[in-house]
Each structure stands twice: as structure tokens, then as C-alpha cells.
Protein backbone atom coordinates (compact mmCIF):
# COMPACT_ATOMS: atom_id res chain seq x y z
CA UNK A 1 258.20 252.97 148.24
CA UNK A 2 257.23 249.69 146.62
CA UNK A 3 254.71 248.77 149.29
CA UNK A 4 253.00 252.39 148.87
CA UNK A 5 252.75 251.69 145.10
CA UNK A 6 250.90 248.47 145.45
CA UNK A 7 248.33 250.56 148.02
CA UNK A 8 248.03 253.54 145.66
CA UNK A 9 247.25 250.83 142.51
CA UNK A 10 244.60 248.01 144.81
CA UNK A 11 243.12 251.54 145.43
CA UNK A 12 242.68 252.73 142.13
CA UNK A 13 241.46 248.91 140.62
CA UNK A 14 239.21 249.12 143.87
CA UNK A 15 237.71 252.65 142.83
CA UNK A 16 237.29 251.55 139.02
CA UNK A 17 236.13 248.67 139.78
CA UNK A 18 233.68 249.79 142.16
CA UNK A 19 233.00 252.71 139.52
CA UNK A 20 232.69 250.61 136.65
CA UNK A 21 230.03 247.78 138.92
CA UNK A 22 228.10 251.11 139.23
CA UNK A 23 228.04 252.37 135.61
CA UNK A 24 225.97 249.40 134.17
CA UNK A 25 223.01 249.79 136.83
CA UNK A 26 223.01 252.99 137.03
CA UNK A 27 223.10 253.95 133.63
CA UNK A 28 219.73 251.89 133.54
CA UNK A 29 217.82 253.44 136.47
CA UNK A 30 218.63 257.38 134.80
CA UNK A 31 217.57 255.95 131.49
CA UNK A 32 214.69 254.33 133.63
CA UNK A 33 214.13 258.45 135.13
CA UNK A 34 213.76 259.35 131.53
CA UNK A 35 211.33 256.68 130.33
CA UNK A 36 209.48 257.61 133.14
CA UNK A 37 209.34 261.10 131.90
CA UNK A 38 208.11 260.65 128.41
CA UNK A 39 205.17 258.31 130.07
CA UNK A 40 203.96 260.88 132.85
CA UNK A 41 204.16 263.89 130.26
CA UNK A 42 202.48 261.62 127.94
CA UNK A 43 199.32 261.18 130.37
CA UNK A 44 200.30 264.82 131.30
CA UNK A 45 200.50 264.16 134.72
CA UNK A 46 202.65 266.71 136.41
CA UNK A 47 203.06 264.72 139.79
CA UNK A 48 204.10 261.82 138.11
CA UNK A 49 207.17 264.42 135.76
CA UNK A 50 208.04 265.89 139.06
CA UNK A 51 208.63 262.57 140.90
CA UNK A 52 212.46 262.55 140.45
CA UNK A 53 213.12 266.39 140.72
CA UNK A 54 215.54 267.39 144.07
CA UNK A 55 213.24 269.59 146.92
CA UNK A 56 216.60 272.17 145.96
CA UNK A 57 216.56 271.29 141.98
CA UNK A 58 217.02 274.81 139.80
CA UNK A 59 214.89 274.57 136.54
CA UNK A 60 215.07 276.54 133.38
CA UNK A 61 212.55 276.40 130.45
CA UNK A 62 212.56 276.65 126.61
CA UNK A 63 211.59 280.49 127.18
CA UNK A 64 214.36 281.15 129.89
CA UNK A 65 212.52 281.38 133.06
CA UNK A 66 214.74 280.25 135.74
CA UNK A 67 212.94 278.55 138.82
CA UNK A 68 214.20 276.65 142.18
CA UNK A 69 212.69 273.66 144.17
CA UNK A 70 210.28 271.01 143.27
CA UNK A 71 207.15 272.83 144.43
CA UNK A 72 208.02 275.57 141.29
CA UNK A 73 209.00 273.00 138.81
CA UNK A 74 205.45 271.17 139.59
CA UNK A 75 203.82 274.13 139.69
CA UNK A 76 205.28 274.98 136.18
CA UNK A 77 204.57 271.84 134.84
CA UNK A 78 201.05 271.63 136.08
CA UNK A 79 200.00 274.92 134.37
CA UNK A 80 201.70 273.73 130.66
CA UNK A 81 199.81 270.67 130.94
CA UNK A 82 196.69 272.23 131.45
CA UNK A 83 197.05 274.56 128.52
CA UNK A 84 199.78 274.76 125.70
CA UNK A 85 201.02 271.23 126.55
CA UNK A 86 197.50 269.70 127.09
CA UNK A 87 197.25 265.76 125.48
CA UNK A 88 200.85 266.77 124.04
CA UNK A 89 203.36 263.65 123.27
CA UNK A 90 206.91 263.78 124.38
CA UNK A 91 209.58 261.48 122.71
CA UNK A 92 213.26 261.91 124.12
CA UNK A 93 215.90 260.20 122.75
CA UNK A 94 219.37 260.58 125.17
CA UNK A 95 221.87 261.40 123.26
CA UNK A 96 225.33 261.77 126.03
CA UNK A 97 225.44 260.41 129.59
CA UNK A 98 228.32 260.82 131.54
CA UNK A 99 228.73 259.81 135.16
CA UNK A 100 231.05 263.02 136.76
CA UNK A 101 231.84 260.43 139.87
CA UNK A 102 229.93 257.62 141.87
CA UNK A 103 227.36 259.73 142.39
CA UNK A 104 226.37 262.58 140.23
CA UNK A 105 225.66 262.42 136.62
CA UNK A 106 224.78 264.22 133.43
CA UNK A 107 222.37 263.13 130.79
CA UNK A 108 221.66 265.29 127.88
CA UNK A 109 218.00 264.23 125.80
CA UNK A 110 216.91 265.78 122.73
CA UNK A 111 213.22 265.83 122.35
CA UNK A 112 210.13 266.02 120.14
CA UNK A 113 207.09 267.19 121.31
CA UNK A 114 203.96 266.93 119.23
CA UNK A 115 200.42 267.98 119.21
CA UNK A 116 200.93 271.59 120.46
CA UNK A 117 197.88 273.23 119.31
CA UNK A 118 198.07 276.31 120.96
CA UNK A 119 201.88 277.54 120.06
CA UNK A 120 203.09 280.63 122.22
CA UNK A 121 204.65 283.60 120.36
CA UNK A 122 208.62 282.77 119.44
CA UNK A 123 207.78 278.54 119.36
CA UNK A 124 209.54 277.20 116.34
CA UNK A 125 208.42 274.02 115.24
CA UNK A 126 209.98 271.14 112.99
CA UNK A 127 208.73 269.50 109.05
CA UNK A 128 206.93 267.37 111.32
CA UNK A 129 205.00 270.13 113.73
CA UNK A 130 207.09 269.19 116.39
CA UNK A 131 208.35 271.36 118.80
CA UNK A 132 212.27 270.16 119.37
CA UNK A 133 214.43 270.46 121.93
CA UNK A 134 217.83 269.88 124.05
CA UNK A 135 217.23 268.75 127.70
CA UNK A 136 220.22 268.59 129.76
CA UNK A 137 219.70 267.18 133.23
CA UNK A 138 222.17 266.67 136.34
CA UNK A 139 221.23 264.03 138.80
CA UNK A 140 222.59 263.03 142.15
CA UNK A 141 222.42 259.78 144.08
CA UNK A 142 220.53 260.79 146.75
CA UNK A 143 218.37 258.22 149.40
CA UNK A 144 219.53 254.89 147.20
CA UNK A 145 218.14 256.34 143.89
CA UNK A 146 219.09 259.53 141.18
CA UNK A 147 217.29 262.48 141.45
CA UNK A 148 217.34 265.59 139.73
CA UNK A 149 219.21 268.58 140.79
CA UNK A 150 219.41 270.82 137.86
CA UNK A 151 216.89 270.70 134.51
CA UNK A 152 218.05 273.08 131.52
CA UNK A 153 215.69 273.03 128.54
CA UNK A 154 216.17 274.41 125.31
CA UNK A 155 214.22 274.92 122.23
CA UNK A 156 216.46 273.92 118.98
CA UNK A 157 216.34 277.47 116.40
CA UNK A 158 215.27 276.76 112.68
CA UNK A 159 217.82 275.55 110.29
CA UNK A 160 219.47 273.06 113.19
CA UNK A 161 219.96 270.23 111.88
CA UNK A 162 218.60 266.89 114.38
CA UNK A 163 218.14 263.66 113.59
CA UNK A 164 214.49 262.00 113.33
CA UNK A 165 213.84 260.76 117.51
CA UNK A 166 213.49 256.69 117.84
């Protein structure tokens, strides 16, 4: 009984541990995913904002539109930045991250986009002209780095109260 105790307890200090090791660097490469977000949308490259999404990644966008796979959420992103998101700026500012296990984990951004010059009908903007929403993004460790599996975007209604992005 004793000698099972000490294996369940090295096993759980070994997990932790091994968990924990994990957190700090991997908490910097999804943070590193989003920076590198905010600078391909900023040169509105859609390549470059696809680069981290799964081949099998399901995407939904601020008007509801549900897609699957990288080739649709390129696709999607390639048409928006050659018209209503054309020379846009994106800021995102992460506001939870949550590691569900050693290898999946959930960050959820909320973002500012400005210079939308073009607005489609039902786009709600801020004080500041910026559109503003909730991202919430689930990655898995897959081939040594995080990718994205699942991409929810929502626009935040009028009277929401955010604070200003950093």
C-alpha cells in the first residue's frame, strides 16, 4: 500500500512538473502565434494569418459563417483583405489562456480593428471607429509546434463595455 502511494505521488510531481516545464514556453510560442497574427493581418497577407491554422481547423466569423480546413479559412481571409479589410490594423490583446493538458490549449483575444472603410450592413463599431471583437482560439501541439484547430470570432454588440487594447 505504502510503496503504491509513493508511485502514484513521483507520478503526479513527474506530470506537474513536466506540465508546469511546459507552461512557461509554451505560453510564449501561442502568444508568439498571436503576435504573428496582428503582423500578417497588418500587411494583410492572408498566407502569412493562415500559417498556424490545422489542414482540419473549423472557423467561424463575426457574421456566423461556419467553415472547415485551412484552404476555406485562407480563402476567407484572402477575399476580406482584398476588400472590407483592405490596409485594416488589427490589435489583439489576450485576455485568458488556459492549457486543457500538455498539449491542447485555449486562448481567448479581444480585438480592435481599425480603418474599415467599407463597413458591411449589421458592423457595429466602437468611440474610436473600431470594429471590436472576442477571438477564441483552440490550438493543439501538433509536429513540435501549436497550431490551430478551432477559430470562433465574435463581434462585441453596442453598449459592451471593453477596455481600451494595449
Amino acid at each position: 500500500m505504502y510503496a503504491a502511494a509513493i508511485v502514484v505521488g513521483l507520478s503526479l510531481v513527474t506530470f506537474g512538473s513536466r506540465l508546469a516545464g511546459q507552461t512557461a514556453a509554451d505560453t510564449a510560442a501561442i502568444r508568439g502565434v498571436v503576435a504573428d497574427e496582428i503582423t500578417a493581418w497588418d500587411r494583410g497577407d492572408a498566407a502569412a494569418y493562415s500559417r498556424h491554422v490545422a489542414l482540419d481547423a473549423t472557423f467561424t466569423n463575426i457574421r456566423g459563417q461556419f467553415f472547415t480546413g485551412h484552404a476555406e479559412f485562407l480563402q476567407q481571409h484572402e477575399a476580406i483583405f482584398g476588400s472590407i479589410f483592405k490596409h485594416t490594423t488589427l490589435q489583439q490583446n489576450i485576455v485568458a489562456l488556459r492549457f486543457l493538458g500538455p498539449n491542447v490549449a485555449v486562448v481567448e483575444v479581444l480585438t480592435a480593428v481599425s480603418g474599415v472603410t467599407n463597413p458591411r450592413p449589421g458592423m457595429t463599431f466602437d468611440q474610436h471607429d473600431r470594429l471590436r471583437t472576442r477571438l477564441l482560439q483552440v490550438l493543439d501541439r501538433r509536429g513540435g509546434g501549436w497550431t490551430i484547430v478551432a477559430y470562433h470570432n465574435v463581434d462585441v454588440k453596442p453598449g459592451v463595455p471593453l477596455p481600451e487594447p494595449r
